[in-house]
C-alpha atoms as a PDB file:
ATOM      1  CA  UNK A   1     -19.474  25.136  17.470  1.00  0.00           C
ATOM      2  CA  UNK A   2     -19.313  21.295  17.544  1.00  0.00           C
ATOM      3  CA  UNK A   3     -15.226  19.966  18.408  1.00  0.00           C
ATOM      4  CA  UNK A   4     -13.800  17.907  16.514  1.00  0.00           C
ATOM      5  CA  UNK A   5     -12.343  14.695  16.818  1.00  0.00           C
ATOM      6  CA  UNK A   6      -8.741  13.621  15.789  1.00  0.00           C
ATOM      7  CA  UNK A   7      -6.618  10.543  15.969  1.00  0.00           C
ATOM      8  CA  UNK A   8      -5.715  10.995  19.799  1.00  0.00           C
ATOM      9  CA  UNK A   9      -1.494  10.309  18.680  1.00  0.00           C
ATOM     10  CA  UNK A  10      -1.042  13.897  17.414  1.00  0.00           C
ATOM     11  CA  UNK A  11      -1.455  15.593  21.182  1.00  0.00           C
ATOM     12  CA  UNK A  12      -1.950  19.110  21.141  1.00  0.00           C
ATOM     13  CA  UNK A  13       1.327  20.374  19.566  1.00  0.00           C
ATOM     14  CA  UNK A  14       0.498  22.978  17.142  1.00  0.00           C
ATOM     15  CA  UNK A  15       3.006  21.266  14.509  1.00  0.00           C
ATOM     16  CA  UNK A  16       1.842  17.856  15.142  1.00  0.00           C
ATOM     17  CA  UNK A  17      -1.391  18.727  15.173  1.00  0.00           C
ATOM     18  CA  UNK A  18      -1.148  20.847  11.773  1.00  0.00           C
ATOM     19  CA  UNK A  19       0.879  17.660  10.234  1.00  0.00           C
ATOM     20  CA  UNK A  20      -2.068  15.373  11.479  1.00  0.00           C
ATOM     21  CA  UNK A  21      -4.820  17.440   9.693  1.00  0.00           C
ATOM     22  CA  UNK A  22      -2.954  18.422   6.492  1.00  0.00           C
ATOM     23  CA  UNK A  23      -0.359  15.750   5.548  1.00  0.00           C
ATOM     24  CA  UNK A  24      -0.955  11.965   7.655  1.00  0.00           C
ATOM     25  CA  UNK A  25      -2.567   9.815   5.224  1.00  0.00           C
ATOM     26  CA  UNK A  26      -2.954  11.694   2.509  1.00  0.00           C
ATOM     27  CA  UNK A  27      -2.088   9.790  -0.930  1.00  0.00           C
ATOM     28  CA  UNK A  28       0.974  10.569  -1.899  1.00  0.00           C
ATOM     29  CA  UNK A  29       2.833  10.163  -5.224  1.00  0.00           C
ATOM     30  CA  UNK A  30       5.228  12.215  -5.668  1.00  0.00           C
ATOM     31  CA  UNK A  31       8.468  10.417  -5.886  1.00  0.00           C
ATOM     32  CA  UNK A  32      10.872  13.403  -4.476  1.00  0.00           C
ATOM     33  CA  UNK A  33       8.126  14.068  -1.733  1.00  0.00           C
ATOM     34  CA  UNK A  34       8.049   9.940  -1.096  1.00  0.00           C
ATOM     35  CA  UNK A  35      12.039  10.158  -1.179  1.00  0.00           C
ATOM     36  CA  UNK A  36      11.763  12.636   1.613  1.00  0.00           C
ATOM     37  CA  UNK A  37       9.403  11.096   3.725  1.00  0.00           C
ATOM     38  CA  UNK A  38      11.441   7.726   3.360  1.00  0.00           C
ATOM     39  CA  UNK A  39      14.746   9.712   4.803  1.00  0.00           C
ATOM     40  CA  UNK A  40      12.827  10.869   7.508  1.00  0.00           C
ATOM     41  CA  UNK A  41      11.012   7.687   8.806  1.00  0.00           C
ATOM     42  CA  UNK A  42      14.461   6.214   8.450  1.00  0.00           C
ATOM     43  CA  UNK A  43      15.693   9.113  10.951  1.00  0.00           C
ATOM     44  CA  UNK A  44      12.752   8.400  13.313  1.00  0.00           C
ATOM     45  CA  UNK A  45      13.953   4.788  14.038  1.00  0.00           C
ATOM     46  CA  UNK A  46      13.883   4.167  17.595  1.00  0.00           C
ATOM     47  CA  UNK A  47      12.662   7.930  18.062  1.00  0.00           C
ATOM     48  CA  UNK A  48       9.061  10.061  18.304  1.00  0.00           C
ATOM     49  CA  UNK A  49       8.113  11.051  14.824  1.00  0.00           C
ATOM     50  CA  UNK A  50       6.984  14.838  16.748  1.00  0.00           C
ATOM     51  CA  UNK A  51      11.263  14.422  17.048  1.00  0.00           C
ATOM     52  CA  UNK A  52      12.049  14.553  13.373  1.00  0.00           C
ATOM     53  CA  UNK A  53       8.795  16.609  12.558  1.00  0.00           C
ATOM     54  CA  UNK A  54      10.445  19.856  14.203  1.00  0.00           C
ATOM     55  CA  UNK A  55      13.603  19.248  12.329  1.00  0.00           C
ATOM     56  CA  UNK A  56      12.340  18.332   9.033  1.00  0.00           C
ATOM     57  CA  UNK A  57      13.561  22.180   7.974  1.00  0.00           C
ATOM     58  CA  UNK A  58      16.731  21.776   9.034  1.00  0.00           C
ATOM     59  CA  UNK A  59      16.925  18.223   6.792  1.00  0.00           C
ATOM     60  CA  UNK A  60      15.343  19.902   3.877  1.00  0.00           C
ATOM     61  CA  UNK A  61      18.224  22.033   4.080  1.00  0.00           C
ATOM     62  CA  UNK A  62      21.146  19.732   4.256  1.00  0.00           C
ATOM     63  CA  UNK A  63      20.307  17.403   1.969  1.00  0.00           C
ATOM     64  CA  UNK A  64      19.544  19.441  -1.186  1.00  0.00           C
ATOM     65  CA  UNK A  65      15.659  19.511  -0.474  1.00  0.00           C
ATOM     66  CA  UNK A  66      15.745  15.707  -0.561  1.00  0.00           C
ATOM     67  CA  UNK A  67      16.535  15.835  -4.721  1.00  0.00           C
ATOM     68  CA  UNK A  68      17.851  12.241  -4.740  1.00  0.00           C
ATOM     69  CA  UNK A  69      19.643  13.092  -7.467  1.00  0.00           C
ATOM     70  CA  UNK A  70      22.302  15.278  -5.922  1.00  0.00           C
ATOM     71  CA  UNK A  71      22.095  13.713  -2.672  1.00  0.00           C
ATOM     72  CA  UNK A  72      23.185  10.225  -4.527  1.00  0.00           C
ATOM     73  CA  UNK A  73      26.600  12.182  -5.516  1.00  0.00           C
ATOM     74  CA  UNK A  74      27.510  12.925  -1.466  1.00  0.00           C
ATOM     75  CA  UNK A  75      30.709  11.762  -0.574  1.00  0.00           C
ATOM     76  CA  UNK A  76      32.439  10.629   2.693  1.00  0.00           C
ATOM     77  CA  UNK A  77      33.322  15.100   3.158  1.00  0.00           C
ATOM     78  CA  UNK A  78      29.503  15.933   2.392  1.00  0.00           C
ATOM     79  CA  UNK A  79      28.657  13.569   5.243  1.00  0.00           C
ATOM     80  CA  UNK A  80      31.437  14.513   8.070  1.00  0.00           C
ATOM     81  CA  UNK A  81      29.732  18.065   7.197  1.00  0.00           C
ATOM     82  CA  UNK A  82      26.189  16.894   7.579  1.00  0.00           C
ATOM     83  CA  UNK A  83      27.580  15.094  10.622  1.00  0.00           C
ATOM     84  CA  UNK A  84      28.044  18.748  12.047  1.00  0.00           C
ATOM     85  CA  UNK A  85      24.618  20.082  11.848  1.00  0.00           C
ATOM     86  CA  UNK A  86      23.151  20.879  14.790  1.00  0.00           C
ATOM     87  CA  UNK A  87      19.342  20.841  13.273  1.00  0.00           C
ATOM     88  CA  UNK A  88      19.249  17.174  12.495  1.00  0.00           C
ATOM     89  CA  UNK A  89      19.968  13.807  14.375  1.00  0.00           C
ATOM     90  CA  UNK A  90      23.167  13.030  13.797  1.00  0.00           C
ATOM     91  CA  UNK A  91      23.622   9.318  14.098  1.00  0.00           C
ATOM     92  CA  UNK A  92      26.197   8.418  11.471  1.00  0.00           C
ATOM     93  CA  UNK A  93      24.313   4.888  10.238  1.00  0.00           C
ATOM     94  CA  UNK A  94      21.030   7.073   9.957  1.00  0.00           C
ATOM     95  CA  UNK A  95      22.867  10.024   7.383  1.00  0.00           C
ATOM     96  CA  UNK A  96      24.700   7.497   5.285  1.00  0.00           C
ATOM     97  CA  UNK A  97      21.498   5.779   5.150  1.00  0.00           C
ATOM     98  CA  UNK A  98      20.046   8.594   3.303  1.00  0.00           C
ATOM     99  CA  UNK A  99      23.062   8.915   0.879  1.00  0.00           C
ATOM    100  CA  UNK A 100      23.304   5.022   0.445  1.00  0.00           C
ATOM    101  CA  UNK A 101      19.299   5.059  -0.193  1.00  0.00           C
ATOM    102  CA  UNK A 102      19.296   7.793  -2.816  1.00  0.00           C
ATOM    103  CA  UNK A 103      21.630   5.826  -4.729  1.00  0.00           C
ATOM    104  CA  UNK A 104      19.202   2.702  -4.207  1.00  0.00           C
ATOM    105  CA  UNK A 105      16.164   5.029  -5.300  1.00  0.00           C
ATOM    106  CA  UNK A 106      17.749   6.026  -8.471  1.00  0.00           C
ATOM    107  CA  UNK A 107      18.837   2.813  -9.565  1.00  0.00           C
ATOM    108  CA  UNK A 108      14.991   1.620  -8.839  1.00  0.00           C
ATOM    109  CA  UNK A 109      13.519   4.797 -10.415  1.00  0.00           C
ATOM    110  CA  UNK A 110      15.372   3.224 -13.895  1.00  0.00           C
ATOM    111  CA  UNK A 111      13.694  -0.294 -13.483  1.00  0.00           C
ATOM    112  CA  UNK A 112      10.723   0.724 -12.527  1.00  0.00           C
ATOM    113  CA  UNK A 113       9.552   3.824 -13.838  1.00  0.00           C
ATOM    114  CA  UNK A 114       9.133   5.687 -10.712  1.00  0.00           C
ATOM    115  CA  UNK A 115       9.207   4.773  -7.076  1.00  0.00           C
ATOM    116  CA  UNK A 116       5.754   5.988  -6.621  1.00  0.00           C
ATOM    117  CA  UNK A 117       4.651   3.326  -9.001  1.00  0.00           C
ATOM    118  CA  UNK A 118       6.647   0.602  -7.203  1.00  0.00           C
ATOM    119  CA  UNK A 119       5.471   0.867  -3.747  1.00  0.00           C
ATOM    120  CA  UNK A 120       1.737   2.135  -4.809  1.00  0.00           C
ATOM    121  CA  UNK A 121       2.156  -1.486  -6.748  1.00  0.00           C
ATOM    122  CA  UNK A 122       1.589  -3.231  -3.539  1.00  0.00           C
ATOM    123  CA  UNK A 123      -1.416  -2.055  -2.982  1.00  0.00           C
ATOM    124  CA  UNK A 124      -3.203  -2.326  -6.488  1.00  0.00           C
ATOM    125  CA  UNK A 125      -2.838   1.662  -6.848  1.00  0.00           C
ATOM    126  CA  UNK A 126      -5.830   2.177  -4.300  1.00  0.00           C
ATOM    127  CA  UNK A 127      -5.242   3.163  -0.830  1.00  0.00           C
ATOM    128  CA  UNK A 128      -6.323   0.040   1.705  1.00  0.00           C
ATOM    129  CA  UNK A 129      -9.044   1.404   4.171  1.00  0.00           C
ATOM    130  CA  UNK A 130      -9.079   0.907   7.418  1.00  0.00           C
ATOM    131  CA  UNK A 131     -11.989   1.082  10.008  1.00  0.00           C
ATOM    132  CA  UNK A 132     -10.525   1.504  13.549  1.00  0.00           C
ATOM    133  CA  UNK A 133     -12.089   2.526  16.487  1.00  0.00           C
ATOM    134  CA  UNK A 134      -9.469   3.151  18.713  1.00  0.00           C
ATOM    135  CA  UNK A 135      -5.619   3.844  18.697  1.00  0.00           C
ATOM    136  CA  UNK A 136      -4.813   0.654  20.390  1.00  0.00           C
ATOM    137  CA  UNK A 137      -5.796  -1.635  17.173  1.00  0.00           C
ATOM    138  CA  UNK A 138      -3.866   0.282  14.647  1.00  0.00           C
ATOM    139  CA  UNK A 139      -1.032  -2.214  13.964  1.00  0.00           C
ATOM    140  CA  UNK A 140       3.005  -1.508  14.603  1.00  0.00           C
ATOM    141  CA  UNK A 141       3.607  -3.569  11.487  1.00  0.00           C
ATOM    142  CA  UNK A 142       1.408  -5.834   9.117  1.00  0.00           C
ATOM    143  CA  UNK A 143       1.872  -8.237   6.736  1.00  0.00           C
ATOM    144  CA  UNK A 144       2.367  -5.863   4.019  1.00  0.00           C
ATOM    145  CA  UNK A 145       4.918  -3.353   5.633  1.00  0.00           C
ATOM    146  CA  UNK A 146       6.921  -6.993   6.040  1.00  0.00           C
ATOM    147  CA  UNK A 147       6.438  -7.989   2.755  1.00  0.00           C
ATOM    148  CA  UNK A 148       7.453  -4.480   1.643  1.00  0.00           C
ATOM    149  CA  UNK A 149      11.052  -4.273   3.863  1.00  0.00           C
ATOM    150  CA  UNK A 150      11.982  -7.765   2.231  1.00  0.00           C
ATOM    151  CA  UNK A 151      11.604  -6.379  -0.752  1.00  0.00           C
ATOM    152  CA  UNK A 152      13.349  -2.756  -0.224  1.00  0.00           C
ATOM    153  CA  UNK A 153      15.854  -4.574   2.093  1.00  0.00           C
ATOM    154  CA  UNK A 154      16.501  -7.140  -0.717  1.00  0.00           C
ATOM    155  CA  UNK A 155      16.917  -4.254  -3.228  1.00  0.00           C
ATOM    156  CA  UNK A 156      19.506  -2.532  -0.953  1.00  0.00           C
ATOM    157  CA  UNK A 157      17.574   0.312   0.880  1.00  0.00           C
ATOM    158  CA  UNK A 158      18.451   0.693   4.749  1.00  0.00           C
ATOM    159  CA  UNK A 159      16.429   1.601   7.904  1.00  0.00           C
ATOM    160  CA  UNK A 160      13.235   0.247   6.303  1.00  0.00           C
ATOM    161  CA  UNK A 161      12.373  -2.417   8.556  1.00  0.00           C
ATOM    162  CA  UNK A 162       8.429  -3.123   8.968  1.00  0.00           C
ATOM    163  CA  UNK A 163       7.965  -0.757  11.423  1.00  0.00           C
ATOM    164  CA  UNK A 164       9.073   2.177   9.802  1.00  0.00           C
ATOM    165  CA  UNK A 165       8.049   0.556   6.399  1.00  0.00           C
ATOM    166  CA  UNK A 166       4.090   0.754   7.934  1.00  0.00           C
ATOM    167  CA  UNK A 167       4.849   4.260   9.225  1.00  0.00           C
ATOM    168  CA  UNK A 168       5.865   5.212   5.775  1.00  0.00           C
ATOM    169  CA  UNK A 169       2.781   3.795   4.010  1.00  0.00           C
ATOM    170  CA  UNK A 170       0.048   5.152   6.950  1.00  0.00           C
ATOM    171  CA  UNK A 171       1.594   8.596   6.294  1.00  0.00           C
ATOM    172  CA  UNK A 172       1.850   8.691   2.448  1.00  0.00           C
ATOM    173  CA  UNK A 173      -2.049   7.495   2.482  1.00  0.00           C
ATOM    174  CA  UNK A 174      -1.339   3.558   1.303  1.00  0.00           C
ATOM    175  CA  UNK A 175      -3.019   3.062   4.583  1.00  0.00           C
ATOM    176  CA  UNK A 176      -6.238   5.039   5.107  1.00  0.00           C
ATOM    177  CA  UNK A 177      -5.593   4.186   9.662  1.00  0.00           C
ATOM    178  CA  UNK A 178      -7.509   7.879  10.796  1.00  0.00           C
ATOM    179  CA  UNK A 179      -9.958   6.450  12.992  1.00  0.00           C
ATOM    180  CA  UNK A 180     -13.390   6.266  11.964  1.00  0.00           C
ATOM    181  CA  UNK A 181     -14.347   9.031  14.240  1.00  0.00           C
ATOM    182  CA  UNK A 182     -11.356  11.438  12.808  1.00  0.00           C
ATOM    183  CA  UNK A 183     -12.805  13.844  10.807  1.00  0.00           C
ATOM    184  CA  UNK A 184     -10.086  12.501   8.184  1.00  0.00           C
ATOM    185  CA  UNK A 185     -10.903   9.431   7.944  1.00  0.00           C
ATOM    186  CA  UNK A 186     -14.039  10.549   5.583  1.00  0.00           C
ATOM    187  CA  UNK A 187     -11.893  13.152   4.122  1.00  0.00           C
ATOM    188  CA  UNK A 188      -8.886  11.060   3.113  1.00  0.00           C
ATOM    189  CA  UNK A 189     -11.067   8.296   2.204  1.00  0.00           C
ATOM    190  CA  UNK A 190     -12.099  10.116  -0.854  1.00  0.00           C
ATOM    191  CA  UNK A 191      -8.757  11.030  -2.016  1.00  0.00           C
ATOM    192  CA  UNK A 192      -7.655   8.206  -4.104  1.00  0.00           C
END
């Protein structure tokens, strides 16, 4: 039986690996599922994503499953509480952050429609396909993830600089940046 090929970033962790195959790049447009993934790249800043990957139970957990809607009514006692949890990383700037951006998300939700519809805006709806052949020209950050923060940034969200802002769209499939060689690159490529 022929290997295959992967994006060399995921290793050989079992969880990373399963994440790589299943979830990286796939198009995503689920607004709660977008809200989560937004906490969590948020919580990655300055970290490994493998980091917040093997606690993304334990954040499921304390904040409500990600429903914006009840995380948006968390007070200053729902954080010190959160604060405690073992299971997450608990940097104070990086949990308010995801109180402080569920409020953001609703407001934007009720001018926009959805939050899908805003970000999948900047890219015409379609995912933008990339052709790399090896891990060193992916991009950190492109002109897009900038033009992105500004606007998130200007609209009140926090921790979405263009860093995370690109790591956001590669993972919820915006970005099609599997390598040509990954077996889903093809694969993802034909999930618009």
């Amino acid at each position: 039986m022929k290997d295959i090929f992967r994006c060399p970033w995921c290793g050989e962790d079992p969880l990373y690996v399963d994440y790589h195959d299943r979830e990286w790049g796939v198009p995503l447009r689920d607004d709660r599922a977008l809200f989560e993934l937004l906490c969590l790249e948020g919580a990655q800043a300055g970290l490994s994503w493998i980091t917040v990957l093997k606690k993304r139970e334990a954040y499921r957990r304390v904040f409500d499953r990600f429903d914006p809607g009840a995380v948006a009514r968390y007070g200053q006692r729902r954080i010190d509480e959160i604060l405690t949890e073992r299971g997450i990383i608990r940097n104070r700037l990086k949990v308010r952050s995801v109180v402080e951006n569920a409020r953001v998300f609703l407001a934007l939700q009720e001018r926009e429609g959805s939050f899908s519809e805003y970000l999948w805006g900047f890219v015409d709806g379609r995912p933008i396909e990339n052709r790399w052949n090896s891990i060193s020209q992916v991009p950190a950050e492109t002109d897009l993830s900038r033009r992105i923060s500004r606007d998130m940034k200007k609209r009140g969200f926090r921790f979405v600089g263009p860093v995370i802002i690109y790591s956001l769209i590669q993972s919820a499939g915006l970005v099609n940046d599997h390598l040509v060689d990954c077996f889903r690159h093809g694969e993802c490529s034909k999930m618009q």
